[in-house]
N, C-alpha and C. Protein backbone atom coordinates (compact mmCIF):
# COMPACT_ATOMS: atom_id res chain seq x y z
N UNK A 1 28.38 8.29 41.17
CA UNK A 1 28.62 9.10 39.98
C UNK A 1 28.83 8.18 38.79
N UNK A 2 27.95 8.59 37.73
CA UNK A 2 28.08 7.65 36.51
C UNK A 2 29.22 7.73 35.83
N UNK A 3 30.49 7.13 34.74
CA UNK A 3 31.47 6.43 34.60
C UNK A 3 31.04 7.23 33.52
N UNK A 4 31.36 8.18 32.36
CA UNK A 4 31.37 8.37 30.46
C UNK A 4 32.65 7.33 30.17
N UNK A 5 31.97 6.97 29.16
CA UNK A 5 32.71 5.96 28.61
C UNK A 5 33.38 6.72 27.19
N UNK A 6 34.69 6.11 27.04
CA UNK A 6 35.55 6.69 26.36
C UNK A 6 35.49 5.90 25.11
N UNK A 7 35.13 6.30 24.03
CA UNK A 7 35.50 5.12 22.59
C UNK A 7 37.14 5.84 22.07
N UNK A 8 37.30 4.76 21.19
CA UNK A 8 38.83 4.63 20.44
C UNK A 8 38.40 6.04 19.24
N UNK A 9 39.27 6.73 19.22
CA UNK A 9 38.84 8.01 18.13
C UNK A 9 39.29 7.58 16.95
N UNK A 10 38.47 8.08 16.00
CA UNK A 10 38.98 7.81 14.67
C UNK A 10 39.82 8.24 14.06
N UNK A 11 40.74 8.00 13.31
CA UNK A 11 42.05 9.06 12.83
C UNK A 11 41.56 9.19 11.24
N UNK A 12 40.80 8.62 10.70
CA UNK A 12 40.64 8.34 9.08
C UNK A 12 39.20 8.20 9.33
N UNK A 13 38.97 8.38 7.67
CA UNK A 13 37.35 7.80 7.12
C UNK A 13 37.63 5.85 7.02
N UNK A 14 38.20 5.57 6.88
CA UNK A 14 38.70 4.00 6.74
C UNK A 14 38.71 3.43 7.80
N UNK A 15 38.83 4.00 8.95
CA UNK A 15 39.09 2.96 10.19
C UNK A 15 37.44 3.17 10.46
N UNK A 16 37.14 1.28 11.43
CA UNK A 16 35.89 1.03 11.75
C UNK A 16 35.88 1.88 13.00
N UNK A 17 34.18 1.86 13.14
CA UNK A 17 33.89 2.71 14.69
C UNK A 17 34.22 1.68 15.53
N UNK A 18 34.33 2.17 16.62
CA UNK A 18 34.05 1.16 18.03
C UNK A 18 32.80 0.74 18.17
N UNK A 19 32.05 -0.29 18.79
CA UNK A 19 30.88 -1.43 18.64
C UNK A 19 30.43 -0.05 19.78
N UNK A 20 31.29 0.25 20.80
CA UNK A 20 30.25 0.49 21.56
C UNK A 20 29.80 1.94 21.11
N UNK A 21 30.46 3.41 20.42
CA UNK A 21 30.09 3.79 20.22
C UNK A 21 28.71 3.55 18.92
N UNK A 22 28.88 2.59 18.16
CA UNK A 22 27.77 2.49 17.35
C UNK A 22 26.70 2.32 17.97
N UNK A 23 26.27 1.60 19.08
CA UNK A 23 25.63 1.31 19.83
C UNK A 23 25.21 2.46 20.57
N UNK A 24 25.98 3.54 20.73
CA UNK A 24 25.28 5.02 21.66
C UNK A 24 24.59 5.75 20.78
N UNK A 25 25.36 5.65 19.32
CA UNK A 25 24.78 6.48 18.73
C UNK A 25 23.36 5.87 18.00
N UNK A 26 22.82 4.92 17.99
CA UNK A 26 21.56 3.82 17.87
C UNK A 26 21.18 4.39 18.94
N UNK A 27 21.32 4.00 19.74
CA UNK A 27 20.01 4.75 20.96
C UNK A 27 19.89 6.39 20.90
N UNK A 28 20.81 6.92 20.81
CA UNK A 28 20.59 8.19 20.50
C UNK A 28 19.64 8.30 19.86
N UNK A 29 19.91 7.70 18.43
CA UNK A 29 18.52 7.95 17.36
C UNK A 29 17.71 7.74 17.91
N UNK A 30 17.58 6.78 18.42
CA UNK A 30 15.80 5.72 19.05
C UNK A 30 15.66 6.71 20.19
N UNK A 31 15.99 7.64 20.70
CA UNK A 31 15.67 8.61 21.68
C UNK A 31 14.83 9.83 21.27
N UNK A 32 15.58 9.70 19.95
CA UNK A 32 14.79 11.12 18.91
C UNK A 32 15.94 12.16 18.35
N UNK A 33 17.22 11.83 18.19
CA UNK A 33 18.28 12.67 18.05
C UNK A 33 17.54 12.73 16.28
N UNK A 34 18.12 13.81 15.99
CA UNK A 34 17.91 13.75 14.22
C UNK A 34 19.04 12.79 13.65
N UNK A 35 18.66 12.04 12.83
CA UNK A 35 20.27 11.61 12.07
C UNK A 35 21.00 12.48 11.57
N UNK A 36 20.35 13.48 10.63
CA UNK A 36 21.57 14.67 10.01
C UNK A 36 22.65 15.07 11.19
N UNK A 37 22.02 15.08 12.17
CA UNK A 37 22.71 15.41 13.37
C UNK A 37 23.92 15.00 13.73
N UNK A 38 23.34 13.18 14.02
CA UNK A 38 24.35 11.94 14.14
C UNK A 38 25.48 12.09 13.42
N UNK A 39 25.17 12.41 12.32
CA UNK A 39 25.89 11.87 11.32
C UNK A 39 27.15 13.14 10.87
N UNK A 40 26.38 14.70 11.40
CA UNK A 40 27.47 15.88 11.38
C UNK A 40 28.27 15.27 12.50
N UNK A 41 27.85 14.86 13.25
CA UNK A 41 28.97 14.69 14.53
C UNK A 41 29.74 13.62 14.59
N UNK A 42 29.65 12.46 14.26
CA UNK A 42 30.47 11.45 13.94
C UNK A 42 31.32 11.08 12.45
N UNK A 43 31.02 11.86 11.32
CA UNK A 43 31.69 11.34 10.59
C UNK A 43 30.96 10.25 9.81
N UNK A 44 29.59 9.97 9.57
CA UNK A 44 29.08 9.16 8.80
C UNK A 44 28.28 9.13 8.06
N UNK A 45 28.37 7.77 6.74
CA UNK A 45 27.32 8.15 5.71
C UNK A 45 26.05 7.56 6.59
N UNK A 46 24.95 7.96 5.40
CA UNK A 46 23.72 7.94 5.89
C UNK A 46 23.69 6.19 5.69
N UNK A 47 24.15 5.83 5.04
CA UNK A 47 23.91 3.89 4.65
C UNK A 47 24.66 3.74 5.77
N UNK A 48 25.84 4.04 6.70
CA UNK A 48 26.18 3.22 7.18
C UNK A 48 25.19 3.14 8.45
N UNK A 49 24.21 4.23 9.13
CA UNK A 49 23.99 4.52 10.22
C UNK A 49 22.40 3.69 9.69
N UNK A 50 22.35 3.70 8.54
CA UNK A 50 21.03 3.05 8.24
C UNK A 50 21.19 1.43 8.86
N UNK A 51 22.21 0.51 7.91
CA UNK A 51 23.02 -0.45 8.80
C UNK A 51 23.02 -0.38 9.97
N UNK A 52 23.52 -0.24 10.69
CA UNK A 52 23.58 0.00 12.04
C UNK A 52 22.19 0.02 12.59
N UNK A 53 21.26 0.89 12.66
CA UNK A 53 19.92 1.17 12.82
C UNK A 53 19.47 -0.33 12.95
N UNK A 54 19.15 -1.25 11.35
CA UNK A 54 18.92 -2.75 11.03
C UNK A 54 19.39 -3.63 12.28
N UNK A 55 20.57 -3.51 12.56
CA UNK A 55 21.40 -4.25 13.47
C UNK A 55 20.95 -4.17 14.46
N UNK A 56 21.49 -3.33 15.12
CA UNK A 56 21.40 -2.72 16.43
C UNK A 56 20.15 -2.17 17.09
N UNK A 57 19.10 -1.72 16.42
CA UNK A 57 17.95 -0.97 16.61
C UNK A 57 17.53 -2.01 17.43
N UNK A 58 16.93 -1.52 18.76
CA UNK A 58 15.78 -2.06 19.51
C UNK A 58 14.57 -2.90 19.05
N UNK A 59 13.72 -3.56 19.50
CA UNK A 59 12.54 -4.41 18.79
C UNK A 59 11.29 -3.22 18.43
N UNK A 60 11.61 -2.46 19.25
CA UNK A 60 10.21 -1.06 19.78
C UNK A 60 11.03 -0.35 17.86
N UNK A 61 12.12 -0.04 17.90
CA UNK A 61 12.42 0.78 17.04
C UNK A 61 11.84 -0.29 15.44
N UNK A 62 12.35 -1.33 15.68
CA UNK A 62 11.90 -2.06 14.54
C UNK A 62 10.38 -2.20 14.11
N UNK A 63 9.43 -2.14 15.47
CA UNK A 63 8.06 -2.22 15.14
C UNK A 63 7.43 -0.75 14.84
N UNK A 64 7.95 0.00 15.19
CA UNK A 64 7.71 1.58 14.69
C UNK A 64 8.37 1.70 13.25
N UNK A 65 8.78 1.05 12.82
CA UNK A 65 9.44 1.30 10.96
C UNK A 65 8.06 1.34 10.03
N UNK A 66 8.10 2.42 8.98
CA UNK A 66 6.99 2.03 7.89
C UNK A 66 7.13 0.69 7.68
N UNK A 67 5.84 0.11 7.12
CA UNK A 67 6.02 -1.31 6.84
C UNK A 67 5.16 -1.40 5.48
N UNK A 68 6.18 -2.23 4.51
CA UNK A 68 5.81 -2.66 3.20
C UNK A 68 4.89 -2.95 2.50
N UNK A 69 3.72 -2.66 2.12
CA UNK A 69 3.36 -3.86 1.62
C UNK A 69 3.38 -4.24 0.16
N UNK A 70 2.72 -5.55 -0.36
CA UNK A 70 3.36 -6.20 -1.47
C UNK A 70 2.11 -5.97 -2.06
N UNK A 71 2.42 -5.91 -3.47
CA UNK A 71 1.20 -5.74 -4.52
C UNK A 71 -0.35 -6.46 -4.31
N UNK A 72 0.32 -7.76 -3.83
CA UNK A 72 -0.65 -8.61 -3.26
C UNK A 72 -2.10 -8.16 -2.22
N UNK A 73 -0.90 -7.70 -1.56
CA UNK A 73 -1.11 -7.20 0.10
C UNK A 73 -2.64 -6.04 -0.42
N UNK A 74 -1.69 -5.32 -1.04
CA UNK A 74 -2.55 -4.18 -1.65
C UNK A 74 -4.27 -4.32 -2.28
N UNK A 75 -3.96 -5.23 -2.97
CA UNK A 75 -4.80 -5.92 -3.91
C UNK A 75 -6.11 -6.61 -2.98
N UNK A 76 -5.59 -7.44 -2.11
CA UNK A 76 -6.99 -8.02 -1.18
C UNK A 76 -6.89 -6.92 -0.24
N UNK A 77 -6.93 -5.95 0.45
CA UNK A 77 -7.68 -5.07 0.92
C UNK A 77 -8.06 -4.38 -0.09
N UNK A 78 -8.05 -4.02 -1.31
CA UNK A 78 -8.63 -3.36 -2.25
C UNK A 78 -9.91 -4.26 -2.12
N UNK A 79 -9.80 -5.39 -3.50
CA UNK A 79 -11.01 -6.18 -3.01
C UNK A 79 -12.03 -6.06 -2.11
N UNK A 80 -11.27 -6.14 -1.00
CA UNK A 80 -12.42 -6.11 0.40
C UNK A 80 -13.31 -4.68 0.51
N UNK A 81 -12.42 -3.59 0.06
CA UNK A 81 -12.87 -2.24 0.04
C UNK A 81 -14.04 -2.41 -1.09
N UNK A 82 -13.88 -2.64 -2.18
CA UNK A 82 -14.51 -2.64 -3.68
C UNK A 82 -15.91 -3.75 -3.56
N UNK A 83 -15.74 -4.85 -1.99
CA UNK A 83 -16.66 -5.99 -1.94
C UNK A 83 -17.27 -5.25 -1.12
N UNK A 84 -17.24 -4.69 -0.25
CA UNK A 84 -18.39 -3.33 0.38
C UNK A 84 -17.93 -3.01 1.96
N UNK A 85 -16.39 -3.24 1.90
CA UNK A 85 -16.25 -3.50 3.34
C UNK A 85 -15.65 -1.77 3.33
N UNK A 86 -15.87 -1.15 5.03
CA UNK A 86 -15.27 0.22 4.75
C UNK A 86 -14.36 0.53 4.80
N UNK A 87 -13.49 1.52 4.34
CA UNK A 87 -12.24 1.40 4.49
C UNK A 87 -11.31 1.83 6.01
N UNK A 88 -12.03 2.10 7.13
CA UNK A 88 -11.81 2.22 8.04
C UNK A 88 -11.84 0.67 8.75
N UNK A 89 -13.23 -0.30 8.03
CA UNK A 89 -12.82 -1.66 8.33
C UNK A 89 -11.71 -2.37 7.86
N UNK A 90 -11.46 -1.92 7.12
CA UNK A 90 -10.37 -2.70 5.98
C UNK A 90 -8.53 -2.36 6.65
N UNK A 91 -8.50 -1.58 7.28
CA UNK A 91 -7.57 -0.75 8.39
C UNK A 91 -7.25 -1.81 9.26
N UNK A 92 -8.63 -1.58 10.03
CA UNK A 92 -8.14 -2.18 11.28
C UNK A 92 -8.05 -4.01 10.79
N UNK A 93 -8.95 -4.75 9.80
CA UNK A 93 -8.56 -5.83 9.95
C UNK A 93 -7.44 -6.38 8.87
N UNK A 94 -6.79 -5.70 8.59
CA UNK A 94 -5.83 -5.58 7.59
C UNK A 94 -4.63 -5.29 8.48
N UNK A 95 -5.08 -4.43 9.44
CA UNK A 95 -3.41 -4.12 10.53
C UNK A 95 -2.51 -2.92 10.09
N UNK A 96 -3.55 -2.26 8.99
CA UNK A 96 -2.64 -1.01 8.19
C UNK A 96 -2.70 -0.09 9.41
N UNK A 97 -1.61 0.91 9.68
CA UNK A 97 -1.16 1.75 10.50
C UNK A 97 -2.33 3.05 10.36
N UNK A 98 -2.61 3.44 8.89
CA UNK A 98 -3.51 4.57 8.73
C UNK A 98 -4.74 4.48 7.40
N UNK A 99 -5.72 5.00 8.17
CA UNK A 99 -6.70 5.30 6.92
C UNK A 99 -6.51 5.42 5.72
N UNK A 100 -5.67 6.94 5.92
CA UNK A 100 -4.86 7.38 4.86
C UNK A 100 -4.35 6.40 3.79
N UNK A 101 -3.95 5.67 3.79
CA UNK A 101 -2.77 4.37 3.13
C UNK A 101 -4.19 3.52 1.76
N UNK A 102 -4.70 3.05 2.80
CA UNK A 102 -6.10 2.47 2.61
C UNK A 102 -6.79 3.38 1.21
N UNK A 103 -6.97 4.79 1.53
CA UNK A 103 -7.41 5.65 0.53
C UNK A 103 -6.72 5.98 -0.73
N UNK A 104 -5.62 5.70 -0.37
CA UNK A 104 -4.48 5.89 -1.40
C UNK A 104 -4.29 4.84 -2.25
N UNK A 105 -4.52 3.67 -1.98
CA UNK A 105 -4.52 2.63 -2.98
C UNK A 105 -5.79 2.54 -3.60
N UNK A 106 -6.62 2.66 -3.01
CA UNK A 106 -8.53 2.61 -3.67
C UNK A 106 -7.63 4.09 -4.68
N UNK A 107 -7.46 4.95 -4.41
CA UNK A 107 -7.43 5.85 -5.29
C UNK A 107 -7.06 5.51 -6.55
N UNK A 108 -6.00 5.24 -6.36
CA UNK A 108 -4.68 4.63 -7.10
C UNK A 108 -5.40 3.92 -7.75
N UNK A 109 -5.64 2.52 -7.27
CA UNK A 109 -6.75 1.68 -7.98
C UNK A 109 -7.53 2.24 -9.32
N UNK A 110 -8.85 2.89 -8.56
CA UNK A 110 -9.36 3.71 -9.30
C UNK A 110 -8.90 4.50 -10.91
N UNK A 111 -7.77 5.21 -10.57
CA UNK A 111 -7.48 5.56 -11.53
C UNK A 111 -6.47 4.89 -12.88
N UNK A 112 -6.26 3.96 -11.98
CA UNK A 112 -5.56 2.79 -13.20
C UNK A 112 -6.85 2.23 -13.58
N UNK A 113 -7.68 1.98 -13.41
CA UNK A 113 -8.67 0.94 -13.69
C UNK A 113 -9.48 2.36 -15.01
N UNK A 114 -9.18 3.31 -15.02
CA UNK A 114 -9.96 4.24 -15.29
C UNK A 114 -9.04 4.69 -16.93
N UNK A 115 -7.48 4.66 -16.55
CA UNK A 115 -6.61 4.74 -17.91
C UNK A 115 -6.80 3.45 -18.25
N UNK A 116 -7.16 2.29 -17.62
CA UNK A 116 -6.87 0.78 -18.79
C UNK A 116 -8.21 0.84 -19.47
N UNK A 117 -9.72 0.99 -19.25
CA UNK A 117 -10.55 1.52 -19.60
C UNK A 117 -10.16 2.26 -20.70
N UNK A 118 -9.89 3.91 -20.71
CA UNK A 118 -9.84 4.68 -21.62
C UNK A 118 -8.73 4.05 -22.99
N UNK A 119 -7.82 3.50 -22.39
CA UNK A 119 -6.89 2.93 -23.40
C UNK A 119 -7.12 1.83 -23.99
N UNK A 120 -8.15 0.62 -23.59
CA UNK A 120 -8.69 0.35 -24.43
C UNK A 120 -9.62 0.55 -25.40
N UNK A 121 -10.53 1.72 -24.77
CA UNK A 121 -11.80 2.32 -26.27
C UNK A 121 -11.43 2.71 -27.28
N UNK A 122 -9.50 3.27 -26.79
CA UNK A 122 -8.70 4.33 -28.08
C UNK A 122 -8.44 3.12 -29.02
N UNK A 123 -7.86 2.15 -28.57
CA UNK A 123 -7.31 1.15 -29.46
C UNK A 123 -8.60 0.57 -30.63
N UNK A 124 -8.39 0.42 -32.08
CA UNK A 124 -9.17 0.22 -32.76
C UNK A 124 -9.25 -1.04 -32.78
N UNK A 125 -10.41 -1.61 -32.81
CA UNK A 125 -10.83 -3.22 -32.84
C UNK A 125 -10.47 -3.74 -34.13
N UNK A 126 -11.10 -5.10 -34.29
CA UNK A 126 -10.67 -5.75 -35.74
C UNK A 126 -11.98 -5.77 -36.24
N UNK A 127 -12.29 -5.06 -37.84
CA UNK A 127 -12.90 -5.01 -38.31
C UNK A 127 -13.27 -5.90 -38.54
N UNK A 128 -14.56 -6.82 -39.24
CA UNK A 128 -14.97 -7.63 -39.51
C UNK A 128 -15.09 -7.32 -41.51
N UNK A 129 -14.57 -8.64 -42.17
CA UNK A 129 -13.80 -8.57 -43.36
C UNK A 129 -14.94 -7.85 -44.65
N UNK A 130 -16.38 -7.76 -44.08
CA UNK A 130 -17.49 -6.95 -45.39
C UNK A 130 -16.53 -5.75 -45.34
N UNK A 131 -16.35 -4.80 -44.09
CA UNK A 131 -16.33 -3.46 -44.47
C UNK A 131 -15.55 -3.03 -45.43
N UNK A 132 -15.97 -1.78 -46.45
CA UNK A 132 -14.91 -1.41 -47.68
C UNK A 132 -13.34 -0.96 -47.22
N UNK A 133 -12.92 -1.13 -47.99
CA UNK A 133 -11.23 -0.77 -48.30
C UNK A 133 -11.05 0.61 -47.54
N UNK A 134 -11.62 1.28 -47.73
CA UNK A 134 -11.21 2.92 -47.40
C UNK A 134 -11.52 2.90 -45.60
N UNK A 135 -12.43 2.15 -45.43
CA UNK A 135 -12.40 2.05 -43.71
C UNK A 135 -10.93 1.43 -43.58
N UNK A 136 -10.62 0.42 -43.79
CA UNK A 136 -9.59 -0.08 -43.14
C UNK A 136 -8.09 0.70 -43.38
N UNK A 137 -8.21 1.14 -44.76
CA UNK A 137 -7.01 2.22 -44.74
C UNK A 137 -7.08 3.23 -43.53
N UNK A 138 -8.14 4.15 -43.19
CA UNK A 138 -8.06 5.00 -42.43
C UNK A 138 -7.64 4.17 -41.12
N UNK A 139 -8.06 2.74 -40.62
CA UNK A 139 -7.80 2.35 -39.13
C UNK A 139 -6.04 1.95 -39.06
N UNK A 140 -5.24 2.09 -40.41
CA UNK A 140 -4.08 1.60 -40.55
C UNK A 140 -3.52 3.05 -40.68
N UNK A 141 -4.13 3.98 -41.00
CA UNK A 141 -3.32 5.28 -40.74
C UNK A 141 -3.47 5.72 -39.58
N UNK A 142 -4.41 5.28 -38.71
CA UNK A 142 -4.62 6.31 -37.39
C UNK A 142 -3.50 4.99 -36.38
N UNK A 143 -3.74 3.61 -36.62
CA UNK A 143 -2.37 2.86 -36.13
C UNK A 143 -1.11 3.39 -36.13
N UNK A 144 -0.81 3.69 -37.48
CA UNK A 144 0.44 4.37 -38.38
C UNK A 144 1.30 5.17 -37.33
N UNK A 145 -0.21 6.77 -37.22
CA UNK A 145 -0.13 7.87 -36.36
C UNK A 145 0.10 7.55 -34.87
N UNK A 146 -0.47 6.51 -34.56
CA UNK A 146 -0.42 6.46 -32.81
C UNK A 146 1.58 5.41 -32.74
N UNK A 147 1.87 4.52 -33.49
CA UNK A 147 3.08 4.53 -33.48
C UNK A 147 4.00 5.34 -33.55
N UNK A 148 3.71 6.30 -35.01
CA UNK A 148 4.92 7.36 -34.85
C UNK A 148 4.40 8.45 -33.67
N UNK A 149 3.88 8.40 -33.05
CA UNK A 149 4.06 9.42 -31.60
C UNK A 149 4.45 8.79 -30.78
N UNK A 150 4.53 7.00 -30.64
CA UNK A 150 5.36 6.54 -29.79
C UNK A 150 7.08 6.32 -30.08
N UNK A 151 6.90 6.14 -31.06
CA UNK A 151 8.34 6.67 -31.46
C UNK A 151 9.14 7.81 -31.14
N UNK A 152 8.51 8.86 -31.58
CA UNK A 152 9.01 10.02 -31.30
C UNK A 152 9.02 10.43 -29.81
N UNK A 153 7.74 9.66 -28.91
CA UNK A 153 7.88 10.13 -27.37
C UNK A 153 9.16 8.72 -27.13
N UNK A 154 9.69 7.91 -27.45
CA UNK A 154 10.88 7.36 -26.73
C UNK A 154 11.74 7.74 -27.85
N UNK A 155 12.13 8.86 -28.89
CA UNK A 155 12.63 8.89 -29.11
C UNK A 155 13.43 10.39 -28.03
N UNK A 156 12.17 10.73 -27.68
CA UNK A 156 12.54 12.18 -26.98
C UNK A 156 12.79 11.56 -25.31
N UNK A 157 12.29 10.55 -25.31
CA UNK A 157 12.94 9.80 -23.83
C UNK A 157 14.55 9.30 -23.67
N UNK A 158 14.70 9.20 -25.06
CA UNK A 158 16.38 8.91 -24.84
C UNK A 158 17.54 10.16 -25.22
N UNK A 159 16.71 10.88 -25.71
CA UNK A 159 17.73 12.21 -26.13
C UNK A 159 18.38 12.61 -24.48
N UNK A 160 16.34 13.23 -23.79
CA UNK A 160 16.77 13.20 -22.06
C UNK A 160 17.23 12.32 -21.59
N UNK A 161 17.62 11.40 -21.64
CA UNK A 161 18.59 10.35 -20.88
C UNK A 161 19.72 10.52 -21.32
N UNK A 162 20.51 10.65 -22.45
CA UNK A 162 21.70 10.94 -23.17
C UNK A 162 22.09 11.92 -22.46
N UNK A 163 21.44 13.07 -22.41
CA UNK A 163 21.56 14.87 -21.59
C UNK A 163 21.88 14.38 -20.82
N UNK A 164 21.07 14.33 -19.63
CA UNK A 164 21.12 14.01 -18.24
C UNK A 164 22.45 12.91 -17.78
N UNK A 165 22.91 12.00 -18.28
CA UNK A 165 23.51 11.26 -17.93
C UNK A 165 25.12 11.39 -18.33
N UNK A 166 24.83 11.74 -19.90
CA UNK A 166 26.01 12.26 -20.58
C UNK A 166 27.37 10.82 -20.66
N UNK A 167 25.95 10.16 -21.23
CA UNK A 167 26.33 8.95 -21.69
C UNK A 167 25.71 8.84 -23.29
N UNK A 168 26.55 8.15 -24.24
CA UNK A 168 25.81 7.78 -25.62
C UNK A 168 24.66 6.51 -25.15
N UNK A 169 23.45 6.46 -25.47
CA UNK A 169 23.06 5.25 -25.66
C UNK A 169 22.46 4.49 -27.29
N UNK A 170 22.58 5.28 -27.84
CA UNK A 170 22.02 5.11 -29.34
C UNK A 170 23.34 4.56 -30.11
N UNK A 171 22.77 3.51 -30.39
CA UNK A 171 24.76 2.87 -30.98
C UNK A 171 25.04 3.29 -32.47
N UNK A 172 26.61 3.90 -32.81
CA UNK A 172 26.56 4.50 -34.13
C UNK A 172 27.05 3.60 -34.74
N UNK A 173 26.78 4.02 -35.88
CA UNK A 173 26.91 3.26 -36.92
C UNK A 173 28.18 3.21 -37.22
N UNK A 174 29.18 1.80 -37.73
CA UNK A 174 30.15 2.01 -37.94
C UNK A 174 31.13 1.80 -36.35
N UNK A 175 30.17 1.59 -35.64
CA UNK A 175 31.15 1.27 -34.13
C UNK A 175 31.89 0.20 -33.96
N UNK A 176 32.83 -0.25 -33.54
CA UNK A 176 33.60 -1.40 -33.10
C UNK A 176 32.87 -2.16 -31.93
N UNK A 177 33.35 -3.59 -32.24
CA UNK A 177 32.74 -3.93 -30.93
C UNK A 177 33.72 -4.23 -30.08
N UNK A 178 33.58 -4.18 -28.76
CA UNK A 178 34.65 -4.40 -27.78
C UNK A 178 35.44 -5.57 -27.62
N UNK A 179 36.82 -5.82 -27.59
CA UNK A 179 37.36 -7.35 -27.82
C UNK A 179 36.72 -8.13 -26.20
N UNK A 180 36.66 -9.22 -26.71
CA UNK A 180 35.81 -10.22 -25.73
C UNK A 180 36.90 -11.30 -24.29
């Protein structure tokens, strides 16, 4: 007959768990328990069981984690996709987990490559110094215009941040500065 093992109970949020219960409740997870679960039943935040997880987690649990990649990373399988390779090749010799992933950055790609494009045709070039006066006024008013809408869009970016946070960030005039 198998032995249940007894851990030390907690009396507070302040006192540490016992090693070995952290350790049951890690395999638990790696078994398939939900964490919301874990975590109604023991008393814990989600960072600490995340911790724990890092620690304690099995090698199997560690190689089953999403895995990162770096802009870099991104960038030469793009390449390879964009140099004519398919993106189902680009998967498997890349080591990406899914197709999916693969498609999502070509996408992605794509459509940045597609706003830096459009945002440069908007931007007005430098005239060359024959053309008359009245051209270049108009390319200094439509400048003018595309500043004050950036103005006004971070000016309306910090009002919502002020709201939302319900913090001042716009410094008034006439403020003290804090002794040092």
């Amino acid at each position: 007959m198998e032995k249940e093992e007894t851990f030390i109970k907690r009396e507070n949020n302040r006192q540490l768990f016992d090693k070995r219960l952290i350790k049951e409740i890690v395999k638990e997870i790696e078994e398939g328990q939900p964490r919301r679960v874990a975590i109604a039943a023991h008393g814990m935040s989600i960072s600490a069981l995340n911790g724990w997880m890092n620690l304690y987690g099995s090698p199997d649990y560690h190689a089953k984690k999403k895995r990162r990649y770096s802009p870099s990373e991104k960038r030469s399988v793009i390449r390879s996709v964009e140099g004519g390779m398919s993106i189902k090749e680009a998967q498997v010799s890349f080591g990406i987990s899914n197709v999916a992933v693969v498609r999502e950055w070509v996408r992605t790609f794509k459509k940045e490559n597609s706003d830096l494009s459009f945002n440069n045709s908007s931007q007005p070039m430098a005239k060359p110094s024959n053309k008359k006066e009245t051209e270049e006024v108009e390319v200094l008013k439509r400048a003018l215009a595309e500043a004050e809408l950036k103005v006004k869009a971070l000016d309306t970016l910090i009002d919502i941040a002020e709201e939302q946070l319900k913090i001042d960030i716009r410094k008034k005039s006439g403020a003290r500065q804090s002794p040092k």
